[in-house]
N, C-alpha and C. Protein backbone atom coordinates (compact mmCIF):
# COMPACT_ATOMS: atom_id res chain seq x y z
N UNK A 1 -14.57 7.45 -8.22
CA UNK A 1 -14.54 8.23 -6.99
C UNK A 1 -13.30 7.84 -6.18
N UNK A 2 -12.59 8.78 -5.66
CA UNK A 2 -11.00 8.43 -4.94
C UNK A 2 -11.42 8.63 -3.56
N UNK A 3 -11.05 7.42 -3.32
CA UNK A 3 -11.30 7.35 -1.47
C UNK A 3 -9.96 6.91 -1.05
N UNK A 4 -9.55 7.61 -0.02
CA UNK A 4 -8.64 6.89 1.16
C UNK A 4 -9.21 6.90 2.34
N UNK A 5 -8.76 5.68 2.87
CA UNK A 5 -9.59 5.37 4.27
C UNK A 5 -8.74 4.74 5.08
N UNK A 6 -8.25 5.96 6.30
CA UNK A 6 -7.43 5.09 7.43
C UNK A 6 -7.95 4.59 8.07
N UNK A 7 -6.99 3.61 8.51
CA UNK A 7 -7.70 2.86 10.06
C UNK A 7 -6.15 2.32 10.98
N UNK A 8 -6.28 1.77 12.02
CA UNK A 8 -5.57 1.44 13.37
C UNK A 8 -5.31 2.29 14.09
N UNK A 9 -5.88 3.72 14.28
CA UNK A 9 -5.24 4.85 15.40
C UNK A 9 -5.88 4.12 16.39
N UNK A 10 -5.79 4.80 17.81
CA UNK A 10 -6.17 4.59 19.23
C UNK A 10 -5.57 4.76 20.01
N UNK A 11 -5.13 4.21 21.13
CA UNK A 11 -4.59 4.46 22.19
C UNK A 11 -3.30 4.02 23.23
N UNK A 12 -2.34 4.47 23.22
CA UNK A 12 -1.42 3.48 23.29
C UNK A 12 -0.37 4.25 24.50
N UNK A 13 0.55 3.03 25.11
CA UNK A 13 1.22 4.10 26.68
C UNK A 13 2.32 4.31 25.49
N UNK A 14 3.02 5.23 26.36
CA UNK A 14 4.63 6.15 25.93
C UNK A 14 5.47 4.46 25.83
N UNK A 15 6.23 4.72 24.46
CA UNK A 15 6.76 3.63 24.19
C UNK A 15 6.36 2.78 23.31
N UNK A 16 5.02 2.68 23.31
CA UNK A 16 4.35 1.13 22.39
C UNK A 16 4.29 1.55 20.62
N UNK A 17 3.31 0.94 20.70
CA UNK A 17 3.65 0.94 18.72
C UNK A 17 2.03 0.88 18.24
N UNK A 18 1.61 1.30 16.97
CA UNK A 18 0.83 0.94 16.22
C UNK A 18 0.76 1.20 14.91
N UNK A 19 0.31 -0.08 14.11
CA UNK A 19 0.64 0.60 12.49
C UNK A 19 -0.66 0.94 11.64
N UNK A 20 -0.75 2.17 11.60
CA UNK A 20 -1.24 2.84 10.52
C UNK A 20 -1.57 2.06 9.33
N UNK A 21 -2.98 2.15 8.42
CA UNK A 21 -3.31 1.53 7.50
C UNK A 21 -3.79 2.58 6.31
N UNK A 22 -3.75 3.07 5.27
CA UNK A 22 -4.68 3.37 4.06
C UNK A 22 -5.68 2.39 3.12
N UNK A 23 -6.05 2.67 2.92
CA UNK A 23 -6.77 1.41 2.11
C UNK A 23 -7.36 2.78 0.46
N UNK A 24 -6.77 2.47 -0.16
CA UNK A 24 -7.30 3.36 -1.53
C UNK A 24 -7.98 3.20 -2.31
N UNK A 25 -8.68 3.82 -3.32
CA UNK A 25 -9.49 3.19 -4.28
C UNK A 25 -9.73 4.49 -5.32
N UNK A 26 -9.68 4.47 -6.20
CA UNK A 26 -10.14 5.50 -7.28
C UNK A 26 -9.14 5.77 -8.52
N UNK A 27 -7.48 5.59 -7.79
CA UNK A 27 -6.81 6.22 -7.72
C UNK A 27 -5.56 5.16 -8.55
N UNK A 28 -4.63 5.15 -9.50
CA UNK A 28 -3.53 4.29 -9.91
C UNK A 28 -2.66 4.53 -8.65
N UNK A 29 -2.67 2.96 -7.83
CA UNK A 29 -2.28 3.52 -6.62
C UNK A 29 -0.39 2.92 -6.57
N UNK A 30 0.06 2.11 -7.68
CA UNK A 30 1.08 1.97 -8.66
C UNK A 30 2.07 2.69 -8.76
N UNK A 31 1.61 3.79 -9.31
CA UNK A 31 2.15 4.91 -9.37
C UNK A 31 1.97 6.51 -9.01
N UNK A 32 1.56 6.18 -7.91
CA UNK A 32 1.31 7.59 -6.63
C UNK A 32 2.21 7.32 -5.98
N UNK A 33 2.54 8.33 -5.58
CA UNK A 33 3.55 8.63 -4.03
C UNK A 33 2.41 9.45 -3.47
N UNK A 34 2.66 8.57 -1.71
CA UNK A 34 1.90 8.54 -0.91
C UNK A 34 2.41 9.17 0.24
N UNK A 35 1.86 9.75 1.17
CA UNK A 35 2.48 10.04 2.13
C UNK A 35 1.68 10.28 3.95
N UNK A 36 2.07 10.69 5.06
CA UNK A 36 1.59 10.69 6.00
C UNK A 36 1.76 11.85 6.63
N UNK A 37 0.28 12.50 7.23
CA UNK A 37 0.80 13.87 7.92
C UNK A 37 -0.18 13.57 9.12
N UNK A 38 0.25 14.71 9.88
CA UNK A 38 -0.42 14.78 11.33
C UNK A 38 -0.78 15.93 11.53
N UNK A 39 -1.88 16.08 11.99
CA UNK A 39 -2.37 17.44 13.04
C UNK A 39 -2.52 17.33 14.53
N UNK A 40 -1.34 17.68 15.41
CA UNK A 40 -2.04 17.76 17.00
C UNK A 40 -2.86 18.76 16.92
N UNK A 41 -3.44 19.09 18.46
CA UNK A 41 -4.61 19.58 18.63
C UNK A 41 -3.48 21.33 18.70
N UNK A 42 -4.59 22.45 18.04
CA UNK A 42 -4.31 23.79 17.72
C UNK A 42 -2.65 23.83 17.32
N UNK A 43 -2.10 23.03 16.39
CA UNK A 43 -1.28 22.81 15.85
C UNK A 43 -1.59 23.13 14.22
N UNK A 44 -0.90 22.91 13.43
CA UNK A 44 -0.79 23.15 12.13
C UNK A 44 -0.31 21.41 11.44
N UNK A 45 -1.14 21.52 10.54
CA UNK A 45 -0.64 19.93 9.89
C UNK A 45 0.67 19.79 9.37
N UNK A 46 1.34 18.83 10.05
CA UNK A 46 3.10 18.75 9.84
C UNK A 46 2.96 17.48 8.83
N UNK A 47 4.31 17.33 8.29
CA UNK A 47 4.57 16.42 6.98
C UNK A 47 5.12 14.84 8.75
N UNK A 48 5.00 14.17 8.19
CA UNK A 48 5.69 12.05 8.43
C UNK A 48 6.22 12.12 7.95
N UNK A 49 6.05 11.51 6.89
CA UNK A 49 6.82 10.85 6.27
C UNK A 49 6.33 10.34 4.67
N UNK A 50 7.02 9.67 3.77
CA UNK A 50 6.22 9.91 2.60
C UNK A 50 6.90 8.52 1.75
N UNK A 51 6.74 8.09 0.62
CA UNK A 51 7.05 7.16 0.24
C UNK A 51 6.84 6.81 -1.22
N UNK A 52 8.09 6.85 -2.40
CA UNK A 52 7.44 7.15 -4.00
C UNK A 52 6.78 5.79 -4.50
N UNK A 53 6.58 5.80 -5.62
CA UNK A 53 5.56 4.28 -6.39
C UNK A 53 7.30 3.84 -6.36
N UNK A 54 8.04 3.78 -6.37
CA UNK A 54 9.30 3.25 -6.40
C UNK A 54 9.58 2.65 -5.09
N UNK A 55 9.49 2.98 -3.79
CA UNK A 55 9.36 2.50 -2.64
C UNK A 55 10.57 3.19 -1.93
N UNK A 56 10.67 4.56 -2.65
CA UNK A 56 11.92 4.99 -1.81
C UNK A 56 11.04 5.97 -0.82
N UNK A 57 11.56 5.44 0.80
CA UNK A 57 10.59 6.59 1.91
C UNK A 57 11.69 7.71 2.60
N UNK A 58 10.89 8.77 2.81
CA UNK A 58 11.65 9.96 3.53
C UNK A 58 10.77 10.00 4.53
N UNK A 59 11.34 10.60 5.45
CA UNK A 59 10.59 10.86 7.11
C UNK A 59 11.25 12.45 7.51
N UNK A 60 10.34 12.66 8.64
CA UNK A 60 10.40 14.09 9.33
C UNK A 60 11.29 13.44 10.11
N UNK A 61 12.45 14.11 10.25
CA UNK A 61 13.10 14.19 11.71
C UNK A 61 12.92 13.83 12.91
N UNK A 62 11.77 14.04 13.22
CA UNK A 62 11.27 13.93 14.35
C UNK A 62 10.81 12.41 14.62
N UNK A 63 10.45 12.06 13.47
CA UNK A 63 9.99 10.36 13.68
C UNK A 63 11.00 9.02 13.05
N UNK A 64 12.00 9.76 12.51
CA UNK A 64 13.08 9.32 11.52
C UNK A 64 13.80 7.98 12.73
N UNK A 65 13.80 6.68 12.48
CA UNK A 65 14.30 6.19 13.22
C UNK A 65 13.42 4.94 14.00
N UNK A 66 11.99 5.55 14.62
CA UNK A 66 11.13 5.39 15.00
C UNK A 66 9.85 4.71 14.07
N UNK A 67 9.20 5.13 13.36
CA UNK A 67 8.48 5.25 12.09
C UNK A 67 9.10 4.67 10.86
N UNK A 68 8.28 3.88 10.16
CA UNK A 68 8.13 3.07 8.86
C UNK A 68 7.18 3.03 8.08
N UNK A 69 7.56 3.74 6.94
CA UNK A 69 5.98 3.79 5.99
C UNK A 69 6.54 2.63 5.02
N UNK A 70 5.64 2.17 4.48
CA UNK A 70 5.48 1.35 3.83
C UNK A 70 4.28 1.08 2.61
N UNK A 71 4.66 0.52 1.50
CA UNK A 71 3.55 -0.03 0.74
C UNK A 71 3.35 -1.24 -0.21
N UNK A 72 1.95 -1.85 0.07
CA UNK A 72 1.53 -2.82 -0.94
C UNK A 72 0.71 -2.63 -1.78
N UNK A 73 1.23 -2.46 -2.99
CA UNK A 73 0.83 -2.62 -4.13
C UNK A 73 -0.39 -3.48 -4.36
N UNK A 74 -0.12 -4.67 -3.97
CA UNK A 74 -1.21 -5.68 -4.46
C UNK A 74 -2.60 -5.31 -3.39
N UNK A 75 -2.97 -4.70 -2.26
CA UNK A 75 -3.94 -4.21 -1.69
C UNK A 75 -4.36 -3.06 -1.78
N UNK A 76 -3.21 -1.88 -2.65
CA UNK A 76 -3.65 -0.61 -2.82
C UNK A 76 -3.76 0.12 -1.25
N UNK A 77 -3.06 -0.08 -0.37
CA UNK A 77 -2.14 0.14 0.73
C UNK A 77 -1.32 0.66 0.98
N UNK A 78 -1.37 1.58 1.91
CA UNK A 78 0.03 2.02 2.24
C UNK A 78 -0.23 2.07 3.79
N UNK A 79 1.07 1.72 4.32
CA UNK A 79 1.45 1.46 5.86
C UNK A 79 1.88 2.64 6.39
N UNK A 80 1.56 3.08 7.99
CA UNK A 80 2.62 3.68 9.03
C UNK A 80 2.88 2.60 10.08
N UNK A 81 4.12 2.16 10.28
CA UNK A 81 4.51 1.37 11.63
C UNK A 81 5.01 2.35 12.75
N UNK A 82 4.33 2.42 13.80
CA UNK A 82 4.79 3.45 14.35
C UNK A 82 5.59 2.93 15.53
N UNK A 83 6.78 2.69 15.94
CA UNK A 83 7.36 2.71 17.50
C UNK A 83 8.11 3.34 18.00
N UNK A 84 8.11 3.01 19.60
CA UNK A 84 8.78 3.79 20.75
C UNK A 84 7.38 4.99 20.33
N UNK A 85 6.65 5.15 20.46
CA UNK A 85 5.58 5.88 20.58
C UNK A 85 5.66 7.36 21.69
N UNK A 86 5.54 8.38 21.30
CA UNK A 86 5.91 9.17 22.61
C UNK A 86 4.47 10.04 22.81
N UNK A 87 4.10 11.05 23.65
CA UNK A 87 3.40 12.16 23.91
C UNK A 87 3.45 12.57 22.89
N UNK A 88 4.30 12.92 22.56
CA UNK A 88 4.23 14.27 21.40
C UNK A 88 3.75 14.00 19.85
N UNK A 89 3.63 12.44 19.81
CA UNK A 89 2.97 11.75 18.66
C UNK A 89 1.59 11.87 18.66
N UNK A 90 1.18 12.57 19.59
CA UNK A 90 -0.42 12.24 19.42
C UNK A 90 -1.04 13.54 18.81
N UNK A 91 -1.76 12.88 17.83
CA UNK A 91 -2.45 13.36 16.53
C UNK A 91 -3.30 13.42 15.78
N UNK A 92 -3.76 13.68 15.20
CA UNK A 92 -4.85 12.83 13.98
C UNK A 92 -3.50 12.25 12.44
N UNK A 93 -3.99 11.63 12.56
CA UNK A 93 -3.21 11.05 11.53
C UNK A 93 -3.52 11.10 9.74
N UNK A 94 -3.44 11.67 8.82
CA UNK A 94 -3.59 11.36 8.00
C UNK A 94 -3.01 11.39 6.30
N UNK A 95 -3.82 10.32 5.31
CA UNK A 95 -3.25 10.04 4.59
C UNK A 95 -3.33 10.73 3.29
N UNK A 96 -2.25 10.87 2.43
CA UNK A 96 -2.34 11.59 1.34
C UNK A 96 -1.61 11.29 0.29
N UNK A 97 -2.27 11.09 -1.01
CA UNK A 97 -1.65 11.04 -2.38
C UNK A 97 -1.12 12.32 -2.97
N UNK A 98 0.15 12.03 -2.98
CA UNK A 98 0.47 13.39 -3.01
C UNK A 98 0.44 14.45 -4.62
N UNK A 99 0.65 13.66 -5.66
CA UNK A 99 0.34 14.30 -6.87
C UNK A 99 -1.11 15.21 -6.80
N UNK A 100 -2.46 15.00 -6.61
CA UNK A 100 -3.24 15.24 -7.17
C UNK A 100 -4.19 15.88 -5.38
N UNK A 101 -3.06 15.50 -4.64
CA UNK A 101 -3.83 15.96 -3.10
C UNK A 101 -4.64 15.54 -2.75
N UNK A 102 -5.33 14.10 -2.68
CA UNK A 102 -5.99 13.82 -2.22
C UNK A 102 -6.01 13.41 -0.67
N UNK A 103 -6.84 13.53 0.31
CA UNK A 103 -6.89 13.13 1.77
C UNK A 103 -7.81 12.27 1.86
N UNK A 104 -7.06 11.45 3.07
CA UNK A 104 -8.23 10.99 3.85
C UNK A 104 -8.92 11.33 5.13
N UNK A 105 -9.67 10.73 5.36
CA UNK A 105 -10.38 11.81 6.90
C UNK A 105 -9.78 11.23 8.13
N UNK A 106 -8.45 10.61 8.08
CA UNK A 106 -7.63 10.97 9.58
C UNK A 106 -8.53 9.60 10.34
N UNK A 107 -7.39 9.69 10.97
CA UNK A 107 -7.26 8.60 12.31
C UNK A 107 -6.62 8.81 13.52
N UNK A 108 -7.37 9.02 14.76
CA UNK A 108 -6.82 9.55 16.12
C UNK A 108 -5.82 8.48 16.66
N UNK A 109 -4.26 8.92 16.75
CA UNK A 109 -3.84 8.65 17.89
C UNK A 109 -2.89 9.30 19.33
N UNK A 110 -2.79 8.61 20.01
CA UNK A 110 -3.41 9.19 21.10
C UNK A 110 -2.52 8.30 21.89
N UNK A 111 -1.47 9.04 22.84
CA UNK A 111 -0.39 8.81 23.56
C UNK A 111 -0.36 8.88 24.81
N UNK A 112 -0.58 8.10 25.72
CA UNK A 112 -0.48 8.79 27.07
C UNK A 112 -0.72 7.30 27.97
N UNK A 113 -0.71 7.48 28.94
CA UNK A 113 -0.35 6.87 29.69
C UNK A 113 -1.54 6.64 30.81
């Protein structure tokens, strides 16, 4: 059974940071490319950023600079570091293997002040 399961969203002022967690299981997580998307509210789910079993990462524009995905292998993990945090980051957050599409059920965060 393939589970991904985020965790660290919450709540944070304009500016601060928090990093994003996956935790996987089902799945050769080795050799997946993984990646991160968001849904704000009556928005459409936009692409993060993404990251191959090779460890090469691409990012959206918008977070390029800011944002660090990352992954460990040996926990079957994959990271978002998120800083300088703004309004417009706030989202549900979530995670995805991207070959075979799998999701996870999202993690709120939530920007404001």
């Amino acid at each position: 059974q393939v589970q991904l399961v985020e965790s660290g969203g919450g709540l944070v002022q304009p500016g601060g940071s928090l990093r994003l967690s996956c935790v996987t299981s089902g799945i050769i997580f080795s050799l997946s490319t993984m990646g991160w998307y968001r849904q704000a509210p009556g928005k459409q789910r936009e692409f993060v950023a993404i990251i191959s079993s090779g460890g090469n990462p691409n990012y959206a524009d918008s977070v390029k600079g800011r944002f660090t995905i990352s992954r460990d292998n040996t926990k079957n993990t994959v990271y978002l570091q998120m800083n300088s945090l703004k309004p417009e980051d706030t989202a549900v957050y979530y995670c995805k293997e991207i070959a075979y599409q799998y999701w996870g059920q999202g993690t709120q965060v939530t920007v404001s002040s």
